[in-house]
C-alpha atoms as a PDB file:
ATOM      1  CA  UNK A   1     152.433 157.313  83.130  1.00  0.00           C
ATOM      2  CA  UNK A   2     150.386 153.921  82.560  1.00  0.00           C
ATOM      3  CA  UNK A   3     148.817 152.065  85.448  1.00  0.00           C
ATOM      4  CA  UNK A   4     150.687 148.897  85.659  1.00  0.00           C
ATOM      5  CA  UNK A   5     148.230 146.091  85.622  1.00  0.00           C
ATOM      6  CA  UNK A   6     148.532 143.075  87.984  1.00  0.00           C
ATOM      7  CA  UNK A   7     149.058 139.683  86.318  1.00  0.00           C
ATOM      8  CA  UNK A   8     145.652 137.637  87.125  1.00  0.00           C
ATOM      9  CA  UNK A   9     146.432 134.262  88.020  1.00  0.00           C
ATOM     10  CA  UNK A  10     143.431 131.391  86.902  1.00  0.00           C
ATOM     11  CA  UNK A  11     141.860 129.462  90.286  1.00  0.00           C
ATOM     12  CA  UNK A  12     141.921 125.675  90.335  1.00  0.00           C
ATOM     13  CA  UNK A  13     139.269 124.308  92.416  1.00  0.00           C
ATOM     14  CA  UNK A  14     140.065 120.751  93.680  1.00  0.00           C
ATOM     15  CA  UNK A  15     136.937 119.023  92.738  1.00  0.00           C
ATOM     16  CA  UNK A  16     138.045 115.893  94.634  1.00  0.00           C
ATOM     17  CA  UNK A  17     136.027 115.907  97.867  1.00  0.00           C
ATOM     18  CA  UNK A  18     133.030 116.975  95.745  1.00  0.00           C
ATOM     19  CA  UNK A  19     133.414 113.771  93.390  1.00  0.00           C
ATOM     20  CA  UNK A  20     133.859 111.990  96.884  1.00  0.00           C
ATOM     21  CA  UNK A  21     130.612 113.243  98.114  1.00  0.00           C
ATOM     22  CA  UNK A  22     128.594 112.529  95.111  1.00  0.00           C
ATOM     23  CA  UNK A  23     129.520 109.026  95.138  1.00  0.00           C
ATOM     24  CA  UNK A  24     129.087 108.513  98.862  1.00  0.00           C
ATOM     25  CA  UNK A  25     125.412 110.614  98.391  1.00  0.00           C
ATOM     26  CA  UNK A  26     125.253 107.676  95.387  1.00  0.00           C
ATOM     27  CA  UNK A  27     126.024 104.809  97.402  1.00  0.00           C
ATOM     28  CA  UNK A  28     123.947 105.417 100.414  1.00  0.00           C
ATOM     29  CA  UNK A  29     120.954 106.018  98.099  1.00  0.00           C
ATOM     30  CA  UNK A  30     121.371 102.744  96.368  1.00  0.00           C
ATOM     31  CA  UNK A  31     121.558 100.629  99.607  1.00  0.00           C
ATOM     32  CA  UNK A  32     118.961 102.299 101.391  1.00  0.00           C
ATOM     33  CA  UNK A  33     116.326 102.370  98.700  1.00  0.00           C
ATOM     34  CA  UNK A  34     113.507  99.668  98.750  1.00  0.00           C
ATOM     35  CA  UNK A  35     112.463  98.700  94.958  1.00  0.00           C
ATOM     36  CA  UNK A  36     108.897  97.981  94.269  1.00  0.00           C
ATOM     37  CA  UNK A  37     108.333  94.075  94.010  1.00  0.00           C
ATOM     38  CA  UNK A  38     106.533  93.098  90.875  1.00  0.00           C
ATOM     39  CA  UNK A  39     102.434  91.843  91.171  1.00  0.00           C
ATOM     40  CA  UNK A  40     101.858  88.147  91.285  1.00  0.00           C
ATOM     41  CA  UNK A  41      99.618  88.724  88.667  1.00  0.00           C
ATOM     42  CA  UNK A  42      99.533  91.658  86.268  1.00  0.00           C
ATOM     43  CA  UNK A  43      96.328  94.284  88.856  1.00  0.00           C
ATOM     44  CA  UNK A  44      95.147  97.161  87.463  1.00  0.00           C
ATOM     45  CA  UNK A  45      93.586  99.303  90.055  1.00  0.00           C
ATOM     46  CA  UNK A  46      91.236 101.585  89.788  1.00  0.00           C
ATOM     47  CA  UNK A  47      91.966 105.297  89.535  1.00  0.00           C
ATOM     48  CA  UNK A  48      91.085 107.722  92.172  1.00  0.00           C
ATOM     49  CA  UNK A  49      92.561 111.321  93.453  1.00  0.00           C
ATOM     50  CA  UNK A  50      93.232 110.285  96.868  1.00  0.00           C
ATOM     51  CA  UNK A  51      96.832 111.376  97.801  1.00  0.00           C
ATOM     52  CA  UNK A  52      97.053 109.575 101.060  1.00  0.00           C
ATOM     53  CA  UNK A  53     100.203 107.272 101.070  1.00  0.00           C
ATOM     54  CA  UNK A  54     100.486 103.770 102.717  1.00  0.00           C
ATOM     55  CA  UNK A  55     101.746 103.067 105.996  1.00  0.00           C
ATOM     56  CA  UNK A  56     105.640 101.698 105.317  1.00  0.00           C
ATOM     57  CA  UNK A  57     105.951  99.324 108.105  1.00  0.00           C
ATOM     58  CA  UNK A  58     103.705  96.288 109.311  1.00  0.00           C
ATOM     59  CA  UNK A  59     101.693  96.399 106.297  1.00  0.00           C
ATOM     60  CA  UNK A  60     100.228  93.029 104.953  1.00  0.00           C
ATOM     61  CA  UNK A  61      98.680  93.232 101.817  1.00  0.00           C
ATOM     62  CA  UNK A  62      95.737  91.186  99.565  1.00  0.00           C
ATOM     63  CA  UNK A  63      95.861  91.538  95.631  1.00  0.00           C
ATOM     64  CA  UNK A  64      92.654  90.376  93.657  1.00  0.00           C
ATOM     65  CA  UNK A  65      93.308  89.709  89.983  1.00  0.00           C
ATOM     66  CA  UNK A  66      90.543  90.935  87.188  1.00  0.00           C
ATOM     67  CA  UNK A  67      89.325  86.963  87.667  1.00  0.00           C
ATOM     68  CA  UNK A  68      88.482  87.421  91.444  1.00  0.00           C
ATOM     69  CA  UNK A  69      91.863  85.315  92.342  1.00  0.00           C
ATOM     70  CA  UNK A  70      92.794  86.464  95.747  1.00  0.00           C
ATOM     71  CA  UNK A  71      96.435  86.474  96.710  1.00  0.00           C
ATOM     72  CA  UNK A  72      97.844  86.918 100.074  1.00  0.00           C
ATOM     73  CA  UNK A  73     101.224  89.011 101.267  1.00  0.00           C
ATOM     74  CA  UNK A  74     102.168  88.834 104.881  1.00  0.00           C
ATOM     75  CA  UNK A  75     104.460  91.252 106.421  1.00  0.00           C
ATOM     76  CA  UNK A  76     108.478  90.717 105.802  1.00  0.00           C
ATOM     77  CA  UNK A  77     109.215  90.280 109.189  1.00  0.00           C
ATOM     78  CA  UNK A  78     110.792  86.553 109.400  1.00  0.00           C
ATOM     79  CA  UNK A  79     110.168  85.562 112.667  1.00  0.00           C
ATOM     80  CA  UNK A  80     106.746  86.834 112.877  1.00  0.00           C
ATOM     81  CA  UNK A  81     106.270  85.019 109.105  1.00  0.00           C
ATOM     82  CA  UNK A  82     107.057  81.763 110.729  1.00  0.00           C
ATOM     83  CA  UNK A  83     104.654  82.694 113.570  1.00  0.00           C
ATOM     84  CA  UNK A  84     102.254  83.020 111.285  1.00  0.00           C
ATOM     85  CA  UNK A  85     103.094  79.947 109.267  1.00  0.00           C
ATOM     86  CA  UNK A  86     103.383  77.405 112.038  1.00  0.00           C
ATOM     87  CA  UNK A  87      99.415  78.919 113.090  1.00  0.00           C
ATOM     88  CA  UNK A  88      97.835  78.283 110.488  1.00  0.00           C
ATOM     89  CA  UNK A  89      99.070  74.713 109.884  1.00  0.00           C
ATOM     90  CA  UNK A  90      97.586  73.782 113.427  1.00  0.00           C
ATOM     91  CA  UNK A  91      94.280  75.428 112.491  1.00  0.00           C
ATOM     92  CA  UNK A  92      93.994  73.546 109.398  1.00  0.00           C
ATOM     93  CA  UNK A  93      95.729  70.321 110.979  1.00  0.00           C
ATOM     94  CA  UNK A  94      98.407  70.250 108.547  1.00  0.00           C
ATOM     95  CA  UNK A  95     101.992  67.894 109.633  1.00  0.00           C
ATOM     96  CA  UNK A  96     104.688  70.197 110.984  1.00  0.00           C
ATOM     97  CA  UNK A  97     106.241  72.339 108.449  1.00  0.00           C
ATOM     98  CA  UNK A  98     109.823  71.608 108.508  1.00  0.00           C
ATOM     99  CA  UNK A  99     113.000  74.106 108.357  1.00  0.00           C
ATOM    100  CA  UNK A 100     113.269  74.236 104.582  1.00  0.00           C
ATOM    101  CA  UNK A 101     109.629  74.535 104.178  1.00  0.00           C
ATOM    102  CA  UNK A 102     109.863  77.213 106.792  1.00  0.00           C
ATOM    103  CA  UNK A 103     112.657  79.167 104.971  1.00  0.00           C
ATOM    104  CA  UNK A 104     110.808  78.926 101.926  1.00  0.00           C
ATOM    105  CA  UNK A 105     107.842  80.898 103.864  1.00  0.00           C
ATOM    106  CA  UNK A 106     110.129  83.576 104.957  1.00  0.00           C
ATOM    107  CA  UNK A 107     111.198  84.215 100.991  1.00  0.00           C
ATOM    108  CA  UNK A 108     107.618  84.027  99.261  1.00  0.00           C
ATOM    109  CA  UNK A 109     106.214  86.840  97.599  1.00  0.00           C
ATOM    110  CA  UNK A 110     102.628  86.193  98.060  1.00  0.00           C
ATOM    111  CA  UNK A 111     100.454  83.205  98.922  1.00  0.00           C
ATOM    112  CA  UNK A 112      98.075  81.932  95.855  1.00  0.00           C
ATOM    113  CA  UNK A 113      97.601  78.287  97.200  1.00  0.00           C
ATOM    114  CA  UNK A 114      95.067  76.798  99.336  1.00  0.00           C
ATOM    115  CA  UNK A 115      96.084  75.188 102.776  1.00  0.00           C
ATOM    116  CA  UNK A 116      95.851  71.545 101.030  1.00  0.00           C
ATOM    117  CA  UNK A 117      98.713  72.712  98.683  1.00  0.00           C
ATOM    118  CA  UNK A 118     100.916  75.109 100.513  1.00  0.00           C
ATOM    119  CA  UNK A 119     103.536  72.265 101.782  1.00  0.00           C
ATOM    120  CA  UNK A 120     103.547  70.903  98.132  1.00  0.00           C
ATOM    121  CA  UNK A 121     104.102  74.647  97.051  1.00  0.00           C
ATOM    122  CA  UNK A 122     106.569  75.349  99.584  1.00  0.00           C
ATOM    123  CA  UNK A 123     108.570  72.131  98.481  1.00  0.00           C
ATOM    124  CA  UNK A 124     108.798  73.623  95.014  1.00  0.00           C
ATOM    125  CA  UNK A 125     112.311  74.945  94.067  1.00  0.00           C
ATOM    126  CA  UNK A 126     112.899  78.639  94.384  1.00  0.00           C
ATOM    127  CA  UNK A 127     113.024  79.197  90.606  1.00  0.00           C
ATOM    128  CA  UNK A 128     109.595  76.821  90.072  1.00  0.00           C
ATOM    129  CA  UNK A 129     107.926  79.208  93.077  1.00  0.00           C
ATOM    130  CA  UNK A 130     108.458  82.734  91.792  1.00  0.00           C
ATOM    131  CA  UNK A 131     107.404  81.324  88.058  1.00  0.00           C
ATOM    132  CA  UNK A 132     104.463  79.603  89.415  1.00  0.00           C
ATOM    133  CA  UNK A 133     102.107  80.040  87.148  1.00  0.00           C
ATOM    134  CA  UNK A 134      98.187  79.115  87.373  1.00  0.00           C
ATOM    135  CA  UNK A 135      97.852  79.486  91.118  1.00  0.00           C
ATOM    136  CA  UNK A 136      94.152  78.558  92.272  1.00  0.00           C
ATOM    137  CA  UNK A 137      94.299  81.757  94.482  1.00  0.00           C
ATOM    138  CA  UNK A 138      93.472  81.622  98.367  1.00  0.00           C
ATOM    139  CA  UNK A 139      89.919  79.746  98.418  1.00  0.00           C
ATOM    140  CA  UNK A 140      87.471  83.359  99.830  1.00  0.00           C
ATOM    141  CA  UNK A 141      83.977  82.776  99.650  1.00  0.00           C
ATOM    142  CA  UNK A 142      80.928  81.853 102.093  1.00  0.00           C
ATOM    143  CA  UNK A 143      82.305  78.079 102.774  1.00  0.00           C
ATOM    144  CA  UNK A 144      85.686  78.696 102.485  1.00  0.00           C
ATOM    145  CA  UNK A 145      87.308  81.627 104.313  1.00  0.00           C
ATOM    146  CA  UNK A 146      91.164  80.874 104.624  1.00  0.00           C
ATOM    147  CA  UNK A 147      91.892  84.318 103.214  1.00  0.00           C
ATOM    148  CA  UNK A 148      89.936  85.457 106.406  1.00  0.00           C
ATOM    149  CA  UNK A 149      91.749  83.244 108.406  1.00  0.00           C
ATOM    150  CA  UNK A 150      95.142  84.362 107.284  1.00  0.00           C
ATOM    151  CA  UNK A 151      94.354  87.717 108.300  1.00  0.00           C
ATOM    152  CA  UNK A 152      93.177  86.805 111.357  1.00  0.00           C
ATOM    153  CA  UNK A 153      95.896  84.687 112.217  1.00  0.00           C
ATOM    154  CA  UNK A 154      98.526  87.426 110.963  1.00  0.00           C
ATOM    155  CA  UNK A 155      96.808  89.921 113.437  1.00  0.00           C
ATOM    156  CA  UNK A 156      97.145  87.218 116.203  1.00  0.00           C
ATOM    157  CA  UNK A 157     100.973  87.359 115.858  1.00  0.00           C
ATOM    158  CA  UNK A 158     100.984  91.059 115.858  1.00  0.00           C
ATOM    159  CA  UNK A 159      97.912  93.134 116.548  1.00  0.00           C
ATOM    160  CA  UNK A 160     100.001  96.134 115.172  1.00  0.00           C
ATOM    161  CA  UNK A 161      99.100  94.625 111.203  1.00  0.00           C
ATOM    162  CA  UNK A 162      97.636  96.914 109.018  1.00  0.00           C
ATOM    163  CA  UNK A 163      95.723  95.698 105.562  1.00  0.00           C
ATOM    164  CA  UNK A 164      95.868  97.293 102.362  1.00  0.00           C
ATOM    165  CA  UNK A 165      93.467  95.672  99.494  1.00  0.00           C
ATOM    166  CA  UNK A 166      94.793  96.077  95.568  1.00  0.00           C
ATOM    167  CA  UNK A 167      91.689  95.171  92.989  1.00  0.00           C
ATOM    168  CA  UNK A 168      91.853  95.273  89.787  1.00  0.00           C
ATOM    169  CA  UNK A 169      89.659  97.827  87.547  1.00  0.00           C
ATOM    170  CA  UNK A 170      87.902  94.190  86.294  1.00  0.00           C
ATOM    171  CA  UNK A 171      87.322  92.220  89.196  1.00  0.00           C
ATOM    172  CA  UNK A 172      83.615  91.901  89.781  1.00  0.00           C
ATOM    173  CA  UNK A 173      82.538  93.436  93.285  1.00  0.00           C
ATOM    174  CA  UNK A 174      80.706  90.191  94.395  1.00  0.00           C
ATOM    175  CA  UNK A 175      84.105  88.898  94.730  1.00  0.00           C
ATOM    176  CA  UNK A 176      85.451  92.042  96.745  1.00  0.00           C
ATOM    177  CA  UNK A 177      81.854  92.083  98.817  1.00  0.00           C
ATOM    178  CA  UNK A 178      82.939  88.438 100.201  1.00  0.00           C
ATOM    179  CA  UNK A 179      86.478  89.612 101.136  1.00  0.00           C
ATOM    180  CA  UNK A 180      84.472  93.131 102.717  1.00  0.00           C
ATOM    181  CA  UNK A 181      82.321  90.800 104.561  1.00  0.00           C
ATOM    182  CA  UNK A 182      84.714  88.603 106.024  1.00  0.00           C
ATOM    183  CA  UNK A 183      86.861  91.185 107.161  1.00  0.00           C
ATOM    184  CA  UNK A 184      83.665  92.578 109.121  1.00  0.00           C
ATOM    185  CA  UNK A 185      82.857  89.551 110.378  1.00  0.00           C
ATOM    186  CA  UNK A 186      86.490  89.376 112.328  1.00  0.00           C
ATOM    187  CA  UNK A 187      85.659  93.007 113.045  1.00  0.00           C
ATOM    188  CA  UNK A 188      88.448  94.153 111.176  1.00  0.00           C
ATOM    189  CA  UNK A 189      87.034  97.516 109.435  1.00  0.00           C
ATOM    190  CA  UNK A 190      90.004  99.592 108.866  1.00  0.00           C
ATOM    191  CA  UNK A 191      92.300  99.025 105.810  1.00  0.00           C
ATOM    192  CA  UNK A 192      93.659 100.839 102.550  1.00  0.00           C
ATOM    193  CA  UNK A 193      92.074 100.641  99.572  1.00  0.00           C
ATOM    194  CA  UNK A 194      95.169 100.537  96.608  1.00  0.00           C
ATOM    195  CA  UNK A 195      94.266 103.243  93.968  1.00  0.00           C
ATOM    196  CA  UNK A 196      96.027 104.474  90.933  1.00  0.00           C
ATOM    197  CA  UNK A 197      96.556 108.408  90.637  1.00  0.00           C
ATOM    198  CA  UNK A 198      94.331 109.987  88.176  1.00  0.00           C
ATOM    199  CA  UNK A 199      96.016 112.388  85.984  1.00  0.00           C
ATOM    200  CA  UNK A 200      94.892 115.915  86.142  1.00  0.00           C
ATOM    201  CA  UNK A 201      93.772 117.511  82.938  1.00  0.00           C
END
């Protein structure tokens, strides 16, 4: 006699809580991640195989353009921006920066202004600021050491600051040896060096 066969029935998976779970996993991903702001000016750096990754947090940062322009990022914290702001107008006897002005601080990318023309800067509208183009850089030589000073001043707020220094491939190393030297003479000697990753053959 023949073997009776059973009837196979097909299985439906309910792929609902898995499409839920993607676009939850999607969501988070989107609102946590932290997008790379573009360079004031277009920095090439130099390549290296160092692996070592920056520090995340409390990280202020100088970029030097292939023409030895030095530009200045403070950390993102607000409060501490203002801080920092509201310092450095008393050491360079600047009138009181008022609320807009100060608001305007707490949104900048980077400084590329001396002290003279930072309130003038700050006045700009938002639009005028982030396509400001032509910026005289922050003055950094043996007579002029504001980018010094903003570093200094930054570390008075929080002592906690760390530096990291992006140069381009271009920039000529007298301009870098001023910024090394003023950094020594604050006694400031630790900080990142910005490389690219050289590509392994």
């Amino acid at each position: 006699m023949a073997r009776v066969k059973p009837k196979r029935h097909g299985v439906v998976t309910d792929m609902t809580a898995m499409c839920d779970v993607a676009f939850l996993l999607l969501t988070f991903f989107i609102l946590t991640t932290q997008f790379k702001k573009p360079d004031v000016e277009q920095i090439k750096p130099p390549s290296s195989i160092s692996e070592k990754l920056l520090p995340d947090a409390s990280l202020m940062s100088v970029s030097v353009s292939p023409k030895g322009t030095f530009y200045f990022q403070p950390v993102e914290n607000g409060t501490e921006r203002i801080q920092l702001l509201e310092s450095m107008g008393q050491k360079y006897n600047l009138p009181p920066f008022t609320d807009a002005e100060k608001v305007a601080f707490t949104k900048v990318q980077a400084i590329g202004v001396p002290m003279t023309q930072l309130k003038s800067y700050l006045d700009l509208p938002e639009d005028e600021r982030k396509n400001f183009k032509g910026a005289p850089g922050v003055p950094m030589d043996s007579t002029n050491k504001q980018l010094v000073d903003w570093i200094k001043a930054s570390l008075a707020v929080n002592p906690q600051y760390k530096l990291a220094i992006k140069g381009d491939v271009n920039t000529q190393y007298p301009k870098v040896k001023s910024l090394f030297e003023g950094l020594r003479d604050i006694d400031f000697l630790k900080f990142w060096l910005i490389t690219s990753q050289e590509k392994s053959e």
